[in-house]
C-alpha atoms as a PDB file:
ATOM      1  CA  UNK A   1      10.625   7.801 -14.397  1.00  0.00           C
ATOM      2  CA  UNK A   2      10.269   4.230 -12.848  1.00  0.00           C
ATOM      3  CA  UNK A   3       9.877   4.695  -9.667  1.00  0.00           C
ATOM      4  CA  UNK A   4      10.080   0.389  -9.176  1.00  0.00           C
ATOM      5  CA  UNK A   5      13.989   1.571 -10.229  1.00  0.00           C
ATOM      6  CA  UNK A   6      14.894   4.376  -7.648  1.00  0.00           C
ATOM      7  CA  UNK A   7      17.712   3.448  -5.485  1.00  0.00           C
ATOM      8  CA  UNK A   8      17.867   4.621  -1.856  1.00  0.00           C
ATOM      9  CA  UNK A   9      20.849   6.980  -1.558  1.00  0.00           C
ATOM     10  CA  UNK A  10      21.554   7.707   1.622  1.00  0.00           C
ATOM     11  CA  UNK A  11      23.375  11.323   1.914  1.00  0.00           C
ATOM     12  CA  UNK A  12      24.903  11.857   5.079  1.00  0.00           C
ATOM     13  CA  UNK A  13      24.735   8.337   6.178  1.00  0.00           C
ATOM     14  CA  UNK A  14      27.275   5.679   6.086  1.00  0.00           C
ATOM     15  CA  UNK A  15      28.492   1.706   7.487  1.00  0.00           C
ATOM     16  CA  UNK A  16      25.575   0.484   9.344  1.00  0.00           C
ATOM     17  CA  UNK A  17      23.530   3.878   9.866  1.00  0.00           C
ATOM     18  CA  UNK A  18      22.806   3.822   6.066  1.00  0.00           C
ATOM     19  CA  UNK A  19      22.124   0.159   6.273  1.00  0.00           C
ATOM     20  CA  UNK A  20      19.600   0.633   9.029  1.00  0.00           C
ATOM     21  CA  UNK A  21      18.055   3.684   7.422  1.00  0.00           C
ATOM     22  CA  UNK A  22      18.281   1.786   3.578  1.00  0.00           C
ATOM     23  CA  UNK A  23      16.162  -0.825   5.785  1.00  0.00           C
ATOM     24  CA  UNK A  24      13.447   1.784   7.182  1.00  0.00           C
ATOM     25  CA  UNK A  25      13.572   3.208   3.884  1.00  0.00           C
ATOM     26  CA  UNK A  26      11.778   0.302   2.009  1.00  0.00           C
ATOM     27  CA  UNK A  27       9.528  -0.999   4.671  1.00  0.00           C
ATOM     28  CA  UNK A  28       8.156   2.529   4.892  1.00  0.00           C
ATOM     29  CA  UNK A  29       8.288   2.809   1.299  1.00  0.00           C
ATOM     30  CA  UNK A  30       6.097  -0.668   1.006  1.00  0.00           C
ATOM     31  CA  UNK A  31       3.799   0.310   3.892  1.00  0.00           C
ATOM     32  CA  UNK A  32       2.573   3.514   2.462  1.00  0.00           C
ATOM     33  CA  UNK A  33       2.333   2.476  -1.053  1.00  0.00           C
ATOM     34  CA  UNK A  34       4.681   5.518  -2.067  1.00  0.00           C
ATOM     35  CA  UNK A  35       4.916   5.781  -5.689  1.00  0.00           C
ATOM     36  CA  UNK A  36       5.871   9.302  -6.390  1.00  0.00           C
ATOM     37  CA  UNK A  37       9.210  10.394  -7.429  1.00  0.00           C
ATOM     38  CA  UNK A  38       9.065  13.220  -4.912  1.00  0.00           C
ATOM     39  CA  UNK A  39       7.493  11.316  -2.094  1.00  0.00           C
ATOM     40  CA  UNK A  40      10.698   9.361  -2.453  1.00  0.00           C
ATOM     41  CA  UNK A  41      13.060  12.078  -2.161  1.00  0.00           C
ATOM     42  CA  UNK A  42      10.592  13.525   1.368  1.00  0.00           C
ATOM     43  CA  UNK A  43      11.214   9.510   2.662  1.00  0.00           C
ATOM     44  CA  UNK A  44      14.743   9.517   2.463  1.00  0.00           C
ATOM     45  CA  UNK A  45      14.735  13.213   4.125  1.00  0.00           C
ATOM     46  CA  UNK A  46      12.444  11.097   6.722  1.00  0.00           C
ATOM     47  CA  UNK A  47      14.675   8.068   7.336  1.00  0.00           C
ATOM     48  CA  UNK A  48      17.784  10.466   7.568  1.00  0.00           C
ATOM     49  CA  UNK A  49      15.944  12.875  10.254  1.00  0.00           C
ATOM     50  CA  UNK A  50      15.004   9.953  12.223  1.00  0.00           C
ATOM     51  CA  UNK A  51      18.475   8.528  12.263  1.00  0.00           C
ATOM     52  CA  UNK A  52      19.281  12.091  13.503  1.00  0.00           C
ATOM     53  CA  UNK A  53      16.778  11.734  16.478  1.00  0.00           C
ATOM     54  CA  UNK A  54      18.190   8.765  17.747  1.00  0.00           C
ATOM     55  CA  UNK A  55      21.657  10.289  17.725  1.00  0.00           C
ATOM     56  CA  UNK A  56      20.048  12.949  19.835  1.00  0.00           C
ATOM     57  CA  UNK A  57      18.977  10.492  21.957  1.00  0.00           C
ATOM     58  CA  UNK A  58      21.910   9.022  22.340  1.00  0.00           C
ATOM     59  CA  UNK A  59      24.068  12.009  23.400  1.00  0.00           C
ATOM     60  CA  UNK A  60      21.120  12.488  25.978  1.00  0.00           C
ATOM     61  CA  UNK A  61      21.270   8.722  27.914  1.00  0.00           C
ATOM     62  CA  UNK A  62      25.931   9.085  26.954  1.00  0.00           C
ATOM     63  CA  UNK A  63      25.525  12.020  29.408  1.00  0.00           C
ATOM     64  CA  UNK A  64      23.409  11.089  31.639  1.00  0.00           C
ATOM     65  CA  UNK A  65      25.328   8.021  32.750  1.00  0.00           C
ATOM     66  CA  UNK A  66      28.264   9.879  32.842  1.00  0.00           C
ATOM     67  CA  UNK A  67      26.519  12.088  35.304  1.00  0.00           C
ATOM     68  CA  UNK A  68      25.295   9.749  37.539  1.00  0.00           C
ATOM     69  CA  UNK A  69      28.444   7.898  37.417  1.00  0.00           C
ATOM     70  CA  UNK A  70      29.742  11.030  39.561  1.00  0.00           C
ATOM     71  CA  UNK A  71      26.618  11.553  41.477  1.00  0.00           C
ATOM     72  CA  UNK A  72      25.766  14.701  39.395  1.00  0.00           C
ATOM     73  CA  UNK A  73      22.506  15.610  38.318  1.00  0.00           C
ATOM     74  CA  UNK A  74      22.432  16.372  34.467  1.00  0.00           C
ATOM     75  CA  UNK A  75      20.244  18.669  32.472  1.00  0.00           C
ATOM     76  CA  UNK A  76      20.382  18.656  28.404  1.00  0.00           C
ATOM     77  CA  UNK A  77      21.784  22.155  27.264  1.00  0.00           C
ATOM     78  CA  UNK A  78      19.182  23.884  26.023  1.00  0.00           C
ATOM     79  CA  UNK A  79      20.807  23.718  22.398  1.00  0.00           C
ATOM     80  CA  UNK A  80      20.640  20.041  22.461  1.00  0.00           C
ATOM     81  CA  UNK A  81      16.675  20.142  23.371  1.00  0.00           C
ATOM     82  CA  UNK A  82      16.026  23.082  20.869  1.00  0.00           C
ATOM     83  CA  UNK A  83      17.556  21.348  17.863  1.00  0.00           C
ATOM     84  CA  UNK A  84      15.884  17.949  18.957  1.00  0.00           C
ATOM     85  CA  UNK A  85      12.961  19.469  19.154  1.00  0.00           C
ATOM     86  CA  UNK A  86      13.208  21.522  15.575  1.00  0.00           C
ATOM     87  CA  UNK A  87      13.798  18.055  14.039  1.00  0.00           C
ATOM     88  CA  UNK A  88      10.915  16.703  15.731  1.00  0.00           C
ATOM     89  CA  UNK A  89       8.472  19.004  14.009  1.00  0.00           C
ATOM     90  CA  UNK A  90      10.325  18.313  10.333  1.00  0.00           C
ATOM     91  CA  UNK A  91       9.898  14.301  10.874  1.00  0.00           C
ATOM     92  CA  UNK A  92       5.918  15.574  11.967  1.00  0.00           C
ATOM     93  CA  UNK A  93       6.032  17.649   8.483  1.00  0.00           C
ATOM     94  CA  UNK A  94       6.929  15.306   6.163  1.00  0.00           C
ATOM     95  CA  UNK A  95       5.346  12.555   7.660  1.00  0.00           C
ATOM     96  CA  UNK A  96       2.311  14.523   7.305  1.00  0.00           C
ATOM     97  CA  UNK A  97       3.392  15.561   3.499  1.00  0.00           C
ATOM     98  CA  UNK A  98       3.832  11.424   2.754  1.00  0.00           C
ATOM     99  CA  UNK A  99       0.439  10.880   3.654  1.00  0.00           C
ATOM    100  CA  UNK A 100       1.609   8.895   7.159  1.00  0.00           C
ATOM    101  CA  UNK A 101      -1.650  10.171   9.442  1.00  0.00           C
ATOM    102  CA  UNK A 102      -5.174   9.892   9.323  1.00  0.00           C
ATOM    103  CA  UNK A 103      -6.293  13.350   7.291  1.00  0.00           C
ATOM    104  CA  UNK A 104      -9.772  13.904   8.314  1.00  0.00           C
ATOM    105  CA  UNK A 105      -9.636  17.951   7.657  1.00  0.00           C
ATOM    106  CA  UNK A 106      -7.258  17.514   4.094  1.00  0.00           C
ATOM    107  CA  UNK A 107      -7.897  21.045   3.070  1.00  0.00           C
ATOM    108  CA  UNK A 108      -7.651  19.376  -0.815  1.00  0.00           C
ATOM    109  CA  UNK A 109     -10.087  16.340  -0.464  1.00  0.00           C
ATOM    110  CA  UNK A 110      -9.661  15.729  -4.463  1.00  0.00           C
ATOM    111  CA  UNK A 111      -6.035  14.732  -4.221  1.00  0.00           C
ATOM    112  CA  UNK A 112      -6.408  13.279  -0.834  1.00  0.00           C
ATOM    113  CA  UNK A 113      -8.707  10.725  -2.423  1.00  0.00           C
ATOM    114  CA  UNK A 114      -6.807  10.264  -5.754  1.00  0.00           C
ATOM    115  CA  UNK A 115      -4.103   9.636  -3.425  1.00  0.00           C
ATOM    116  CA  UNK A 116      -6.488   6.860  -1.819  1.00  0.00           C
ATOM    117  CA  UNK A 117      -7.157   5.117  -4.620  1.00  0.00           C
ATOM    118  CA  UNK A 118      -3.665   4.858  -5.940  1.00  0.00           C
ATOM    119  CA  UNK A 119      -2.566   3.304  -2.785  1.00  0.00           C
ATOM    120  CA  UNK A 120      -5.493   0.859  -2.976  1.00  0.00           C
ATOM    121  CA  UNK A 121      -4.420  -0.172  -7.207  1.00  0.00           C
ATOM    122  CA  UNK A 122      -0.903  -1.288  -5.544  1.00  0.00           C
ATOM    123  CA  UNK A 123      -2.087  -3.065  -2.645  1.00  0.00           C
ATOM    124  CA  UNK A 124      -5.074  -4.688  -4.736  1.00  0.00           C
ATOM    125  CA  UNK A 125      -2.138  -5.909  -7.241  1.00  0.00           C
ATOM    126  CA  UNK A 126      -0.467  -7.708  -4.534  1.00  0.00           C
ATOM    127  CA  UNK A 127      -3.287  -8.646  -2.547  1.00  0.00           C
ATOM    128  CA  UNK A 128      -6.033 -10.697  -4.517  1.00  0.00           C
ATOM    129  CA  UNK A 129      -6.833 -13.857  -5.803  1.00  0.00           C
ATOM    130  CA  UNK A 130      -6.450 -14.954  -9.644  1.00  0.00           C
ATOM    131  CA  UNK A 131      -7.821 -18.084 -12.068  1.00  0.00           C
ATOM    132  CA  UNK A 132      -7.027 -19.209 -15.445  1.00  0.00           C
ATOM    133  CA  UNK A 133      -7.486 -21.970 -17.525  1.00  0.00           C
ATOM    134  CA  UNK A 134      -5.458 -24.984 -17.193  1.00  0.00           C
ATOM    135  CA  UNK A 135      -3.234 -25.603 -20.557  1.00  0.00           C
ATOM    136  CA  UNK A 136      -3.989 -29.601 -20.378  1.00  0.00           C
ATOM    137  CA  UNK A 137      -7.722 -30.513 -18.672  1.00  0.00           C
ATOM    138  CA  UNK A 138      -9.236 -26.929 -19.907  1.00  0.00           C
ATOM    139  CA  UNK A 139     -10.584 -27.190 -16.429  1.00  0.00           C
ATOM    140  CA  UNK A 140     -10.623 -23.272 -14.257  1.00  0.00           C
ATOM    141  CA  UNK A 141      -8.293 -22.901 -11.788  1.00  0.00           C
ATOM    142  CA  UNK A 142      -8.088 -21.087  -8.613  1.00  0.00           C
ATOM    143  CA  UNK A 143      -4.855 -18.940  -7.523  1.00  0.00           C
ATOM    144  CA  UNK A 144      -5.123 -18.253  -3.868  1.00  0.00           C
ATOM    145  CA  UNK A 145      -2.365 -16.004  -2.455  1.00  0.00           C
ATOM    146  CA  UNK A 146      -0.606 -16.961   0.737  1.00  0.00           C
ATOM    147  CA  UNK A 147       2.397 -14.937   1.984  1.00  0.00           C
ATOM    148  CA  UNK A 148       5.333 -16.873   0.316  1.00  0.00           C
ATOM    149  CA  UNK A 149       3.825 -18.064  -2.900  1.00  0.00           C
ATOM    150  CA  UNK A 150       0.804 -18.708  -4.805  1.00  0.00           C
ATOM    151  CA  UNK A 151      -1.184 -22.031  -4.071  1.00  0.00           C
ATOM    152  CA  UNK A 152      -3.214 -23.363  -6.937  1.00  0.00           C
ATOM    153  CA  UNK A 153      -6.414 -25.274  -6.808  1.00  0.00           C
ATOM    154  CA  UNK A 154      -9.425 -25.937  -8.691  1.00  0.00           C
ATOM    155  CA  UNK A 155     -11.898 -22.680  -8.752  1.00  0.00           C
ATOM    156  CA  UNK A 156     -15.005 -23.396  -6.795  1.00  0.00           C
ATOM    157  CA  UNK A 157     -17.650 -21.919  -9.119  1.00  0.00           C
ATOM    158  CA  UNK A 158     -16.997 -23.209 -12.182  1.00  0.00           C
ATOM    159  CA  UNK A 159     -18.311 -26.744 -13.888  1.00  0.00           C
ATOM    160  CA  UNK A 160     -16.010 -27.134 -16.677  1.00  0.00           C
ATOM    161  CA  UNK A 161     -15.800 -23.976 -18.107  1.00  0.00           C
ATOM    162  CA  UNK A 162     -19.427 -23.079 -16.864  1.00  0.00           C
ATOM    163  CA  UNK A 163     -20.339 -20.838 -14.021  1.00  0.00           C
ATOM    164  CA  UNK A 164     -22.139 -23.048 -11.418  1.00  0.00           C
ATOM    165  CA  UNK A 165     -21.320 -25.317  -8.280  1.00  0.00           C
ATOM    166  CA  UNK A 166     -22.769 -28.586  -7.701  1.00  0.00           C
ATOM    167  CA  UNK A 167     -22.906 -28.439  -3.762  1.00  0.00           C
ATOM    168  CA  UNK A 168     -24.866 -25.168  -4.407  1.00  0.00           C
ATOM    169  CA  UNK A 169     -27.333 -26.976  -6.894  1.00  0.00           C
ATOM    170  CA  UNK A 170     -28.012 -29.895  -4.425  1.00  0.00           C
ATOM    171  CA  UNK A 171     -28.719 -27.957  -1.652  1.00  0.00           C
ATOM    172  CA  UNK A 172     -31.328 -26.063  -3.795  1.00  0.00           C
ATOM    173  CA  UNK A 173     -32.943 -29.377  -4.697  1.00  0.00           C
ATOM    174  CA  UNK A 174     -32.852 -30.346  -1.161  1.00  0.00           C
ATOM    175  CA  UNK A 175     -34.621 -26.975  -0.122  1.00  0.00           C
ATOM    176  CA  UNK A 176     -31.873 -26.081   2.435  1.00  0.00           C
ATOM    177  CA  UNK A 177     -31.020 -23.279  -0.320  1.00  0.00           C
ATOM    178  CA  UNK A 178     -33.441 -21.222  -2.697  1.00  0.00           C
ATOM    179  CA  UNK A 179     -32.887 -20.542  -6.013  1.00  0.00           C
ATOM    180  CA  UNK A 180     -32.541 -16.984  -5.754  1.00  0.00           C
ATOM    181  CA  UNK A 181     -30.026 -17.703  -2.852  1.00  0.00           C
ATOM    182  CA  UNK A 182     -27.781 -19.629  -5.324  1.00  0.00           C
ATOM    183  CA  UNK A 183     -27.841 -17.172  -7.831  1.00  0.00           C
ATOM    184  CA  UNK A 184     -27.171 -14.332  -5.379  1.00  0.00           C
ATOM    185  CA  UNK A 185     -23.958 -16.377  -4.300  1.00  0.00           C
ATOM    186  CA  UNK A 186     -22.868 -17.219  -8.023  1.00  0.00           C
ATOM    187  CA  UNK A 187     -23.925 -13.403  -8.561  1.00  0.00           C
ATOM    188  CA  UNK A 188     -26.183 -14.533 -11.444  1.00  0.00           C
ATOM    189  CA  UNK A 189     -29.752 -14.669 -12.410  1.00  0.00           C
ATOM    190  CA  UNK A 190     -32.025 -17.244 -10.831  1.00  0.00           C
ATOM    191  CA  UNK A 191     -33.178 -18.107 -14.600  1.00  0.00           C
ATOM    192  CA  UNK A 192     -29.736 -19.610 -15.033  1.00  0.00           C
ATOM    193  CA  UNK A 193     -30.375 -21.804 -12.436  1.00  0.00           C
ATOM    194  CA  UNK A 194     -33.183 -22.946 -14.000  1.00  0.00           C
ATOM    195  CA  UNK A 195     -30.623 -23.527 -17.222  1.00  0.00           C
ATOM    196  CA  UNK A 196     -28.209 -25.556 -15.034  1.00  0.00           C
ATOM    197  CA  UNK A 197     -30.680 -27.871 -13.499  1.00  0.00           C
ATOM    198  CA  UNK A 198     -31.821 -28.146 -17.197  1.00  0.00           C
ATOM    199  CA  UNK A 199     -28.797 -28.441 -19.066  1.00  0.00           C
ATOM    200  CA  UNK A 200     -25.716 -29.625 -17.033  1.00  0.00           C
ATOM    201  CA  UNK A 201     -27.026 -31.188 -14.190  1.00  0.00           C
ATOM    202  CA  UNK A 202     -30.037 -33.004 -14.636  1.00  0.00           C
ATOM    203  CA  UNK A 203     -30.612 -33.039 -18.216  1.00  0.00           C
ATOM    204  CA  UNK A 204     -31.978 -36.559 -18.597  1.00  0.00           C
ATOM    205  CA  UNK A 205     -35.369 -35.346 -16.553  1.00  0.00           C
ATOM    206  CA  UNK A 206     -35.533 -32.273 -18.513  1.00  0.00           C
ATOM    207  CA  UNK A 207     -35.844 -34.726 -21.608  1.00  0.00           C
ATOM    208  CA  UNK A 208     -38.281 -36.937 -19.775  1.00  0.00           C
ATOM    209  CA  UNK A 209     -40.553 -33.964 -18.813  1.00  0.00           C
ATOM    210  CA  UNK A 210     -40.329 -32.540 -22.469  1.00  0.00           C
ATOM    211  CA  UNK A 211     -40.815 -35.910 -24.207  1.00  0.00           C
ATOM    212  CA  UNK A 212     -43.750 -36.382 -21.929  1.00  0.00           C
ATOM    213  CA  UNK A 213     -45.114 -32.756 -22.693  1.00  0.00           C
ATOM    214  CA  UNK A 214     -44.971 -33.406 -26.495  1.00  0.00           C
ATOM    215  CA  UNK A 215     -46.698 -36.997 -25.689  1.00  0.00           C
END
């Protein structure tokens, strides 16, 4: 099943509860990464236990005024505090099922981690940086993500369609960079340095020194 498809339902809820817990549903559900058909199901459990804590809560502080209002001290019946506190320890439980704390004694570390790295594929989708080749100069260009929308620009380590940065390749010739520093930044052998300075950007010397060399 498509998880991208599944529709928050809501059982229980209704008017603006099920509005506020559709709302908790999906930033929860964006936070964690949750993919899984059945982590789904254990969130909307969630959302709908934590609406039911709040209601708790708000019997609790309805009393209480009441109670002061006629200079009474109030205590919660002990019903109230034992059922508050059962659904305390099922929001802990599936929380804890959802992957919601730090699991540093996960008795299965395989699935913790698989779990781990599936989280990290969706956020790495959403969160990283992208080029491609322009349709009319054939020049690279550089998609840099910003929160509301891609911003295009041209990619800084490409000449054309060749790997290499001017800026770079000047600062080598002015010693402020070594070679091996410039190829450690374009993640490249320094021998293709040597093939830039030779080929793209100062090829008339390299003709000079070989015309003079077969002279």
């Amino acid at each position: 099943m498509n998880t991208k498809d599944y529709k928050f339902v809501g059982v229980g809820l209704a008017g603006v509860a099920k509005r506020s817990a559709h709302y908790k549903f999906e930033e929860y559900r964006e936070h964690y990464h949750l993919t899984q058909y059945s982590d789904l199901q254990l969130l909307e459990d969630l959302v709908y236990r934590e609406y039911l804590a709040d209601e708790f809560k708000k019997k609790i502080v309805k009393a209480e005024t009441k109670y002061k209002k006629e200079e009474k001290e109030y205590t919660a019946p002990k019903y109230l505090v034992d059922t508050m506190n059962t659904n305390q320890d099922k929001i802990i439980e599936l929380k804890n099922k959802l992957g919601m704390f730090s699991d540093k004694n996960n008795k299965d570390g395989y699935d913790y981690i698989q779990k781990l790295k599936e989280k990290f594929s969706i956020w790495l989708k959403e969160n990283q940086d992208r080029y491609f080749v322009c349709p009319h100069c054939s020049k690279n260009i550089l998609l840099k993500m910003k929160s509301e929308y891609w911003e295009a620009q041209k990619h800084p380590f490409y000449e054309s369609k060749i790997l290499g940065n001017k800026k770079l390749w000047q600062l080598c010739q002015e010693g402020r960079l070594t070679k091996e520093e410039v190829a450690e930044i374009l993640q490249c052998s320094p021998t293709y340095i040597d093939w830039l300075s030779k080929k793209i950007y100062n090829p008339k010397a390299s003709d000079a020194s070989n015309r003079e060399n077969n002279g």
